[in-house]
C-alpha atoms as a PDB file:
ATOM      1  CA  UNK A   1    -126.686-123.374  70.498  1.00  0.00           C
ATOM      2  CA  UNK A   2    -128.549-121.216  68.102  1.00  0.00           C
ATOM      3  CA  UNK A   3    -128.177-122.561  64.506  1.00  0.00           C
ATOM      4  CA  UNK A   4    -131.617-122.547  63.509  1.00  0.00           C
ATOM      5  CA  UNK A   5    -133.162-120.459  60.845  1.00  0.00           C
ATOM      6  CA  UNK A   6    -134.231-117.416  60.856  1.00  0.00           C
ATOM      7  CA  UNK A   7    -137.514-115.691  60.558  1.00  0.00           C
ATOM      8  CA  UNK A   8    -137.719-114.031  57.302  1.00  0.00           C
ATOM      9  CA  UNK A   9    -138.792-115.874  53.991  1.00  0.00           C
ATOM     10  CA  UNK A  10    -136.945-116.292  50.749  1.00  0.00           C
ATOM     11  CA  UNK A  11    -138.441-117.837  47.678  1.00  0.00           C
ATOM     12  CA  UNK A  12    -137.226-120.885  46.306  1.00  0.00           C
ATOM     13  CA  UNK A  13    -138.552-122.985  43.156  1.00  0.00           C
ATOM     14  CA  UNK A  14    -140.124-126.162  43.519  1.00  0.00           C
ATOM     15  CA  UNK A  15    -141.641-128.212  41.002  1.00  0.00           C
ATOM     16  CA  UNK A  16    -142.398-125.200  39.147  1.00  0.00           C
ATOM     17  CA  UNK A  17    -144.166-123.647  41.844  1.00  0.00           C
ATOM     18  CA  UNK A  18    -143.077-120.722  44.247  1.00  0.00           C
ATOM     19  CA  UNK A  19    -142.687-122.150  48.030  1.00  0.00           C
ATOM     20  CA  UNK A  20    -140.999-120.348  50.757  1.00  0.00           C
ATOM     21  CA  UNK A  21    -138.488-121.237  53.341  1.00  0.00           C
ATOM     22  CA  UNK A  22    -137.083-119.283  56.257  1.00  0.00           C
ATOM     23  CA  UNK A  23    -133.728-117.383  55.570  1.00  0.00           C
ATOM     24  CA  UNK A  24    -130.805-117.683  57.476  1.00  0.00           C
ATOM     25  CA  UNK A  25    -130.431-115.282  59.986  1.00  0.00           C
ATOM     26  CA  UNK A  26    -127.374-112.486  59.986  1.00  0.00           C
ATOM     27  CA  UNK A  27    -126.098-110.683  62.531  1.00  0.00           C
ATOM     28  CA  UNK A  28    -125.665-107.373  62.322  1.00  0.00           C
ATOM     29  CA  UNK A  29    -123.708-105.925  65.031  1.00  0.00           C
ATOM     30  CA  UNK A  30    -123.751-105.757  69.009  1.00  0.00           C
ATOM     31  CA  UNK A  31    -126.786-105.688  71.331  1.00  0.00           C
ATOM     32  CA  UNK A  32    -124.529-104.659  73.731  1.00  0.00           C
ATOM     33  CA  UNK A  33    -121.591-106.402  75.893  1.00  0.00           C
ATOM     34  CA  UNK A  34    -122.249-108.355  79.137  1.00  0.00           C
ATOM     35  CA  UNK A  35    -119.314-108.115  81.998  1.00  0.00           C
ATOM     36  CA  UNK A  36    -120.164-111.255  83.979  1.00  0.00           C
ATOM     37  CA  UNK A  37    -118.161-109.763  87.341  1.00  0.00           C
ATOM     38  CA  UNK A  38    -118.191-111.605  91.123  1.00  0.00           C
ATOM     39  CA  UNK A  39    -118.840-107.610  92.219  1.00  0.00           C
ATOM     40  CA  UNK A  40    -121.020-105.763  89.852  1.00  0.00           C
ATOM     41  CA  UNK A  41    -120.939-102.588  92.050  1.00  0.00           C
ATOM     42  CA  UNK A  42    -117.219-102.340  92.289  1.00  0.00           C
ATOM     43  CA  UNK A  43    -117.264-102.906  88.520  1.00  0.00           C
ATOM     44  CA  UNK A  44    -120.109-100.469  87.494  1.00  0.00           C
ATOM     45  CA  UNK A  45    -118.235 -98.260  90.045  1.00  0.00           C
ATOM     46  CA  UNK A  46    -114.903 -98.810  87.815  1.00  0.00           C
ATOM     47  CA  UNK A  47    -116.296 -97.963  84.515  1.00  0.00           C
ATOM     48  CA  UNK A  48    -118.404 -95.157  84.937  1.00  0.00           C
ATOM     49  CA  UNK A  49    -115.403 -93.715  86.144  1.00  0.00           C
ATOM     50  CA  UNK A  50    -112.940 -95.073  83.292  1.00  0.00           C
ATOM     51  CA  UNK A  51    -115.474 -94.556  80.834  1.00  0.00           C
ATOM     52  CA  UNK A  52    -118.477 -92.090  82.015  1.00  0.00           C
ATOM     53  CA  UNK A  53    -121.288 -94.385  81.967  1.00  0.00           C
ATOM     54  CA  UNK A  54    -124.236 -94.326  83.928  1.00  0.00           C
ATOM     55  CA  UNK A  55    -124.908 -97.389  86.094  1.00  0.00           C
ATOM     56  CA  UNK A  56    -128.924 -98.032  86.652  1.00  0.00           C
ATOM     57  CA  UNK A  57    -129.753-101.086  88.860  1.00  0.00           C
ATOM     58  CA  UNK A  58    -131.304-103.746  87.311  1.00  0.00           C
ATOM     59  CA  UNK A  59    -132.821-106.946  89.574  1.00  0.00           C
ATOM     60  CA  UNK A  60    -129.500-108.642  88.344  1.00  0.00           C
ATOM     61  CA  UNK A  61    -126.837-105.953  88.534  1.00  0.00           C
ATOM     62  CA  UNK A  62    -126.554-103.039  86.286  1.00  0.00           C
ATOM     63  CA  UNK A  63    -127.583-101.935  82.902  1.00  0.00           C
ATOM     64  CA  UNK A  64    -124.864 -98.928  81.602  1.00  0.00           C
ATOM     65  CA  UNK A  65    -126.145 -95.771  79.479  1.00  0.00           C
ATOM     66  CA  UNK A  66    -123.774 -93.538  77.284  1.00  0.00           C
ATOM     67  CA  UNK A  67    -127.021 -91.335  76.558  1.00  0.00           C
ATOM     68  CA  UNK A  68    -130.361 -93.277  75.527  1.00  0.00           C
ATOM     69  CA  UNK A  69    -128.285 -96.049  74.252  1.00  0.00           C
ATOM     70  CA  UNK A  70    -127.826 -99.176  76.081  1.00  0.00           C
ATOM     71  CA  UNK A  71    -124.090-100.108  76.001  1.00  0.00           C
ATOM     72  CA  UNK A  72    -123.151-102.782  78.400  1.00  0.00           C
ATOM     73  CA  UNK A  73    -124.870-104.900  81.347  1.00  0.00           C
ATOM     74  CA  UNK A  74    -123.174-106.374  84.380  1.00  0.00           C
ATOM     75  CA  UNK A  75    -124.096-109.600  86.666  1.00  0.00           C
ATOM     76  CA  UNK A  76    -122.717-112.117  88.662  1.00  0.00           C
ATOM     77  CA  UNK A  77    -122.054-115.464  87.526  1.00  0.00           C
ATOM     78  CA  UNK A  78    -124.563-118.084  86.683  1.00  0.00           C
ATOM     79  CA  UNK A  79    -124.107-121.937  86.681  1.00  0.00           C
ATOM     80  CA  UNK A  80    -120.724-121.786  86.630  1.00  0.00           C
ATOM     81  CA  UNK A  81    -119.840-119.114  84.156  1.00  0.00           C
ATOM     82  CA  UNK A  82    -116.146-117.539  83.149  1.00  0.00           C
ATOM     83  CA  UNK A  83    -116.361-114.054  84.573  1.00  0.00           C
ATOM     84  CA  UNK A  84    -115.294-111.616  81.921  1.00  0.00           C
ATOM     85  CA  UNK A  85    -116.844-109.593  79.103  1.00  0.00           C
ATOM     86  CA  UNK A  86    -119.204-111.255  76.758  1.00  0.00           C
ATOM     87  CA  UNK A  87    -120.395-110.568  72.988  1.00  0.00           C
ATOM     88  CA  UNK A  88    -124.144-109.928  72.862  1.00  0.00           C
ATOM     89  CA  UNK A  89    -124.720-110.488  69.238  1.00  0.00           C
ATOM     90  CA  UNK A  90    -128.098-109.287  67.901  1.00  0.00           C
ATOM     91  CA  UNK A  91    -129.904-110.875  64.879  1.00  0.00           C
ATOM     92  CA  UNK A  92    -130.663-114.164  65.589  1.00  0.00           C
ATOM     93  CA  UNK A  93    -133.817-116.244  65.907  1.00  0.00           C
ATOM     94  CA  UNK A  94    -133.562-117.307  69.881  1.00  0.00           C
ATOM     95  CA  UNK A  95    -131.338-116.330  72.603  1.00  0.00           C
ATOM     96  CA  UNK A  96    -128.194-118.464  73.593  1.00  0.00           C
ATOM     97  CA  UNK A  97    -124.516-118.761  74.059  1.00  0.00           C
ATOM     98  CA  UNK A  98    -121.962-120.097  71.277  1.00  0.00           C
ATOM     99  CA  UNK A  99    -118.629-121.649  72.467  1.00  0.00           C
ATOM    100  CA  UNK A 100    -116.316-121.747  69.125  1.00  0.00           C
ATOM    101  CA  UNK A 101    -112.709-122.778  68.485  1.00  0.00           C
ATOM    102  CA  UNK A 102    -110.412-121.776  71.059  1.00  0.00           C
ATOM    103  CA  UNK A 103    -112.948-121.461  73.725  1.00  0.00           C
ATOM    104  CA  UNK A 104    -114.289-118.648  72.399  1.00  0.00           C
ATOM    105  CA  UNK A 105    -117.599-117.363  73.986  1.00  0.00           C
ATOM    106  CA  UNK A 106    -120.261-114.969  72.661  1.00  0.00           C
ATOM    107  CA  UNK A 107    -124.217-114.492  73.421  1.00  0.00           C
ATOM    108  CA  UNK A 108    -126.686-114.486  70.724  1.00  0.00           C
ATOM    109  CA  UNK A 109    -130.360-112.499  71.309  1.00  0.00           C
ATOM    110  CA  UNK A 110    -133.226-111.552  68.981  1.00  0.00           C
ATOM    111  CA  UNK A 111    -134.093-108.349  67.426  1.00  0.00           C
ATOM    112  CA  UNK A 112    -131.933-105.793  65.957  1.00  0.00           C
ATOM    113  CA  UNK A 113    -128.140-104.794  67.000  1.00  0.00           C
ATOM    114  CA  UNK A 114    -128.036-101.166  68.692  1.00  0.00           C
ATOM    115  CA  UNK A 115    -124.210-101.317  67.866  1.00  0.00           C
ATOM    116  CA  UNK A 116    -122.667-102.494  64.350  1.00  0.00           C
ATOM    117  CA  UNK A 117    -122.179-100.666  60.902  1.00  0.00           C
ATOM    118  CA  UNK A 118    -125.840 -99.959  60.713  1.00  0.00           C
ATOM    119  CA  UNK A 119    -126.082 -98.197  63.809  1.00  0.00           C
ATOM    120  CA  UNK A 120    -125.534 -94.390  64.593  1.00  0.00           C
ATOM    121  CA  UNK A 121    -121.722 -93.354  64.658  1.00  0.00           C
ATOM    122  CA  UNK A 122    -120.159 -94.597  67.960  1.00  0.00           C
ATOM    123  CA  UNK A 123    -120.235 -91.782  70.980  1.00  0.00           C
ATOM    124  CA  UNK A 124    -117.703 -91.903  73.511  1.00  0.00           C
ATOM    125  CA  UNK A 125    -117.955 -94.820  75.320  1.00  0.00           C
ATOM    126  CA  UNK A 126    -120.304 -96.913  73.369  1.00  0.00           C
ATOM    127  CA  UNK A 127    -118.680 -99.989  71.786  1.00  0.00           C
ATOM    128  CA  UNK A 128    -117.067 -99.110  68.236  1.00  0.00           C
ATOM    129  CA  UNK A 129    -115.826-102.840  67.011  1.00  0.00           C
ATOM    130  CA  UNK A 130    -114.818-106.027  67.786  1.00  0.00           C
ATOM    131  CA  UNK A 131    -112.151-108.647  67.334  1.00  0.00           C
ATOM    132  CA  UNK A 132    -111.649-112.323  67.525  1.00  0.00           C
ATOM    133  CA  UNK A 133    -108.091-113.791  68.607  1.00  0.00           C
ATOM    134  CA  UNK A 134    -107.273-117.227  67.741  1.00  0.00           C
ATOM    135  CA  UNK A 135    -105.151-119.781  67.023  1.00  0.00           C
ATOM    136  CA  UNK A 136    -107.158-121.660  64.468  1.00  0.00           C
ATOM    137  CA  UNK A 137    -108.088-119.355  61.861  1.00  0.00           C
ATOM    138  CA  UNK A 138    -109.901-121.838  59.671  1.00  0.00           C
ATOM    139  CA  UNK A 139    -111.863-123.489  62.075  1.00  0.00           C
ATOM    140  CA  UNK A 140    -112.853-120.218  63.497  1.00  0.00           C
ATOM    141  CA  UNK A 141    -113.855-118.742  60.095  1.00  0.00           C
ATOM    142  CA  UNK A 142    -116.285-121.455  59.600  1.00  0.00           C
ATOM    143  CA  UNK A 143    -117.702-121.686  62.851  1.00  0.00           C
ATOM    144  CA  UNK A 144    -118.362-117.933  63.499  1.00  0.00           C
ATOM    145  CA  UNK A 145    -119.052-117.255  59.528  1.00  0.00           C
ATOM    146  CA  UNK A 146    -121.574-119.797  59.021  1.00  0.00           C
ATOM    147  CA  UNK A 147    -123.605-119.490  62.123  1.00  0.00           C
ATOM    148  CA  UNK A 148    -123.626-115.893  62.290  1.00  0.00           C
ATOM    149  CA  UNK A 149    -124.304-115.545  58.613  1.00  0.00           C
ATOM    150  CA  UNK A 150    -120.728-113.557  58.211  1.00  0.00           C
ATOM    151  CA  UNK A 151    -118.523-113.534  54.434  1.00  0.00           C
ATOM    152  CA  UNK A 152    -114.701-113.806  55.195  1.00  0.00           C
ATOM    153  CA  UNK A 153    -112.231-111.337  53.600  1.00  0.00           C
ATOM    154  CA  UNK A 154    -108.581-111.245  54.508  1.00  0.00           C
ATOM    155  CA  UNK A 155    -108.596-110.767  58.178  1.00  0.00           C
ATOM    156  CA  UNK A 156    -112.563-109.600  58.356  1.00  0.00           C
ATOM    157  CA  UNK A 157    -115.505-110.682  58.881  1.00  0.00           C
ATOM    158  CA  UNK A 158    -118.487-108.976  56.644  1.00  0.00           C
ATOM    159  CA  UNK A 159    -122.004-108.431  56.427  1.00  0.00           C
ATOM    160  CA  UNK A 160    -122.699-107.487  52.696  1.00  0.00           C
ATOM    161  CA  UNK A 161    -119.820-105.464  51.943  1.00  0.00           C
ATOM    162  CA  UNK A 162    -119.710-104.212  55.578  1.00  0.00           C
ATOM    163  CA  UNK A 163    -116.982-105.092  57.915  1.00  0.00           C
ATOM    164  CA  UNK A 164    -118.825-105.960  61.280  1.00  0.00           C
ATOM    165  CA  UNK A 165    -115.427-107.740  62.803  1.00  0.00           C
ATOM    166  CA  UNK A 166    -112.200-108.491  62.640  1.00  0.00           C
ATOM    167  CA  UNK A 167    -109.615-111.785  63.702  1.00  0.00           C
ATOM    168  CA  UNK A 168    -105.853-111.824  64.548  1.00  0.00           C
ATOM    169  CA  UNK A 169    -103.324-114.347  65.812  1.00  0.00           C
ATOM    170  CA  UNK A 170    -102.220-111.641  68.612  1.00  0.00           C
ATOM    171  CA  UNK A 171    -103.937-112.291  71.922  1.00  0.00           C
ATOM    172  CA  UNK A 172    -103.784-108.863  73.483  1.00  0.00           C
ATOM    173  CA  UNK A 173    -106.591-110.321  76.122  1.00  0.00           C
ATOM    174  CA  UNK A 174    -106.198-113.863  75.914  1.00  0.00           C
ATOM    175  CA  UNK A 175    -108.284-116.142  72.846  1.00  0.00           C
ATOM    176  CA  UNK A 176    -111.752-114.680  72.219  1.00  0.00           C
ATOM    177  CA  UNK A 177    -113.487-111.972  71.568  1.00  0.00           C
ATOM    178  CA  UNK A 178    -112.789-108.533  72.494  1.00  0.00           C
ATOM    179  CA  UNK A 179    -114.987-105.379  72.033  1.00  0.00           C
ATOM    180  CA  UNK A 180    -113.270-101.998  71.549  1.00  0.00           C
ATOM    181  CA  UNK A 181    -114.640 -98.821  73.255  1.00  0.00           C
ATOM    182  CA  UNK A 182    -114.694 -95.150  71.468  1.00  0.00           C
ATOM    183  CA  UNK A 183    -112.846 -92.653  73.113  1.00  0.00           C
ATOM    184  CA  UNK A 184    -111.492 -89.076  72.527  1.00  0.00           C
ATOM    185  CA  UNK A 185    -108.281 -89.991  73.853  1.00  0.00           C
ATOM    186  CA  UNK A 186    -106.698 -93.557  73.747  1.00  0.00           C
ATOM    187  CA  UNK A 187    -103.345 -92.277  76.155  1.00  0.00           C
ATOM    188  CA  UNK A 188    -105.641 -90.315  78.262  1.00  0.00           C
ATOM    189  CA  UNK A 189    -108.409 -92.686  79.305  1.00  0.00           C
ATOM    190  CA  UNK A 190    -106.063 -95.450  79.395  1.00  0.00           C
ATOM    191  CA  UNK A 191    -103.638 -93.963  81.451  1.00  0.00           C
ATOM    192  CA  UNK A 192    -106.701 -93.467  83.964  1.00  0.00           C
ATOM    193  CA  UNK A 193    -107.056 -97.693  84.308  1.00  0.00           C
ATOM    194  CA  UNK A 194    -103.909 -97.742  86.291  1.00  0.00           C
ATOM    195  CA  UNK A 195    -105.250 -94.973  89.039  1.00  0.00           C
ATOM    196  CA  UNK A 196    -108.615 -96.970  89.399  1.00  0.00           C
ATOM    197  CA  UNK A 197    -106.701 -99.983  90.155  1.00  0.00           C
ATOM    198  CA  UNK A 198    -106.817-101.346  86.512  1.00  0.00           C
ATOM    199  CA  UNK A 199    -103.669-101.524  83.988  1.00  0.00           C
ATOM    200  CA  UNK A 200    -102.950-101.137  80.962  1.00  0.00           C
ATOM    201  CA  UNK A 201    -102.066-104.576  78.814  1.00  0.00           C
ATOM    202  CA  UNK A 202    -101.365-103.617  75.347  1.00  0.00           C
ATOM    203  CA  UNK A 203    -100.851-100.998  73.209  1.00  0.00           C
ATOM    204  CA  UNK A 204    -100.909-101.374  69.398  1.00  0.00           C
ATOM    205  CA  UNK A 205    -101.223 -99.513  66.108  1.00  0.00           C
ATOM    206  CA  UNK A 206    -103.983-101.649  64.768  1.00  0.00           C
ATOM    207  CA  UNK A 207    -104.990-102.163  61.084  1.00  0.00           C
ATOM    208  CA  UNK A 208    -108.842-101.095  61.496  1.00  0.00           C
ATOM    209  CA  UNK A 209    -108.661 -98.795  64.577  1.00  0.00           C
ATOM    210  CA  UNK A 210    -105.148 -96.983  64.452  1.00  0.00           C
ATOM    211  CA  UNK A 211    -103.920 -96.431  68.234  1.00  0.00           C
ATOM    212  CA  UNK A 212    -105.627 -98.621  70.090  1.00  0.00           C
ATOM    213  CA  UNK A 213    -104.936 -99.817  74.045  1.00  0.00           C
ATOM    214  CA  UNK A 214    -106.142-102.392  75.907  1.00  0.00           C
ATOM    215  CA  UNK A 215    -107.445-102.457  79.642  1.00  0.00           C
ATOM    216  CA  UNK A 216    -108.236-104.742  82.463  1.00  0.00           C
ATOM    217  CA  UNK A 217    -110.260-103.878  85.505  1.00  0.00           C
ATOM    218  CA  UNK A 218    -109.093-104.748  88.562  1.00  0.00           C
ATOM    219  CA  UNK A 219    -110.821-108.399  88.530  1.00  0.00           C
ATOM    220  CA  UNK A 220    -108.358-108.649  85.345  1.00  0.00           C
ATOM    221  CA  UNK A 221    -111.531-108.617  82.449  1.00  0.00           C
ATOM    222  CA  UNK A 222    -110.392-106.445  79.643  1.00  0.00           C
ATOM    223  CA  UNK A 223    -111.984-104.201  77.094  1.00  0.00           C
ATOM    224  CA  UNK A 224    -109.922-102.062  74.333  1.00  0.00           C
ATOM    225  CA  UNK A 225    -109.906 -98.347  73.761  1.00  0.00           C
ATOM    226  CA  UNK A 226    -109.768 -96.833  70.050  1.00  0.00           C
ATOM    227  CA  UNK A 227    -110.128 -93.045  68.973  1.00  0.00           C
ATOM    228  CA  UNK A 228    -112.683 -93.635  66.737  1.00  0.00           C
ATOM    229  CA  UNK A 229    -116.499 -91.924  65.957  1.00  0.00           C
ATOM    230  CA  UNK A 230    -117.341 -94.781  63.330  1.00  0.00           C
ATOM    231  CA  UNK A 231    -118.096 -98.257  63.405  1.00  0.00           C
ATOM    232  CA  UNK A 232    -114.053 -99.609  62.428  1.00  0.00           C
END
């Protein structure tokens, strides 16, 4: 589990002298999301269809393209992994996997996010935000705050004074983290799901997003939808 520090330097006194010591890292927003799926062509097949992306094999499965941009990757399971959709986090100083409160799962890489509130304005079908839903809302503040370098207002989760995420009680999807794809039309694309052999799970008026929905594929992983062309 990545809690080590980060790779920039920050001065600190000591004994009258200026010394340096590595900052803690911060993440900034999404790499991308990873749908860990038993059948990565039926998948890839799914989405580009739900959502228009474009499927390019990779050795492992599929990276998906809205554009130049990068938005999602798809593989089978490894060493006994969950399948679902998985949080690539971006920002911190090795790549690995966090398990927090409530089971909740997310990957951590290097480098810099291609998704978040620095990031160009979310096109259709590139991810647009993210939530956490859980039960212990204290234990997950701490646990996802501190290592990911995250300030806590209300019922969001900030980098500077930019919301990055947000956390609920609901569980539209289960406990864990969901990511929340831009479209032009939340009835409209999510009324597709049901004709590609998805469904529909939820639909909600949601405090950041407005009219949101929420889908599953038909292995039952789930992603929401949001009208949206900004990060939250």
């Amino acid at each position: 589990m990545p809690t080590g520090l980060g790779d920039q330097d920050g001065l600190v006194p000591s004994r009258g002298k200026e010394s340096t010591v590595p900052a803690r890292p911060v993440v900034r927003g999404l790499r991308r999301a990873d749908l860990i799926s038993q059948d990565p062509i039926a998948s890839a097949v799914f989405y580009r269809a739900l959502l228009d992306w474009t499927p390019a094999p990779t050795g492992a499965g599929f990276d998906c393209w809205v554009g130049n941009r990068r938005c999602a990757a798809m593989r089978t399971p490894r060493g006994g992994e969950r399948p679902g959709w998985r949080l690539v986090f971006a920002g911190m100083t090795q790549d690995g996997s966090l398990t927090g409160p409530d089971d909740a799962v997310a990957l951590v890489v290097k480098g810099r996010a291609q998704h978040g509130p620095w990031a160009p304005g979310p096109r259709p079908g590139e991810p647009c935000w993210v939530e956490l839903s859980t039960q212990a809302l204290e234990r997950a503040d701490t646990f996802w705050a501190d290592i990911l370098g995250w300030s806590v207002l209300a019922d969001q989760y900030l980098v500077g004074e930019r919301p990055l995420a947000s956390r609920t009680t609901r569980q539209p999807a289960g406990w864990g983290w969901l990511c929340y794809f831009a479209v032009k039309d939340v009835e409209a694309i999510s009324s597709r799901a049901p004709k590609l052999g998805g469904k529909t799970i939820d639909r909600s008026d949601h405090p950041v997003l407005g009219t949101t929905a929420v889908v599953a594929d038909p292995t039952g992983a789930a992603i929401g939808l949001a009208a949206v062309d900004t990060w939250g």
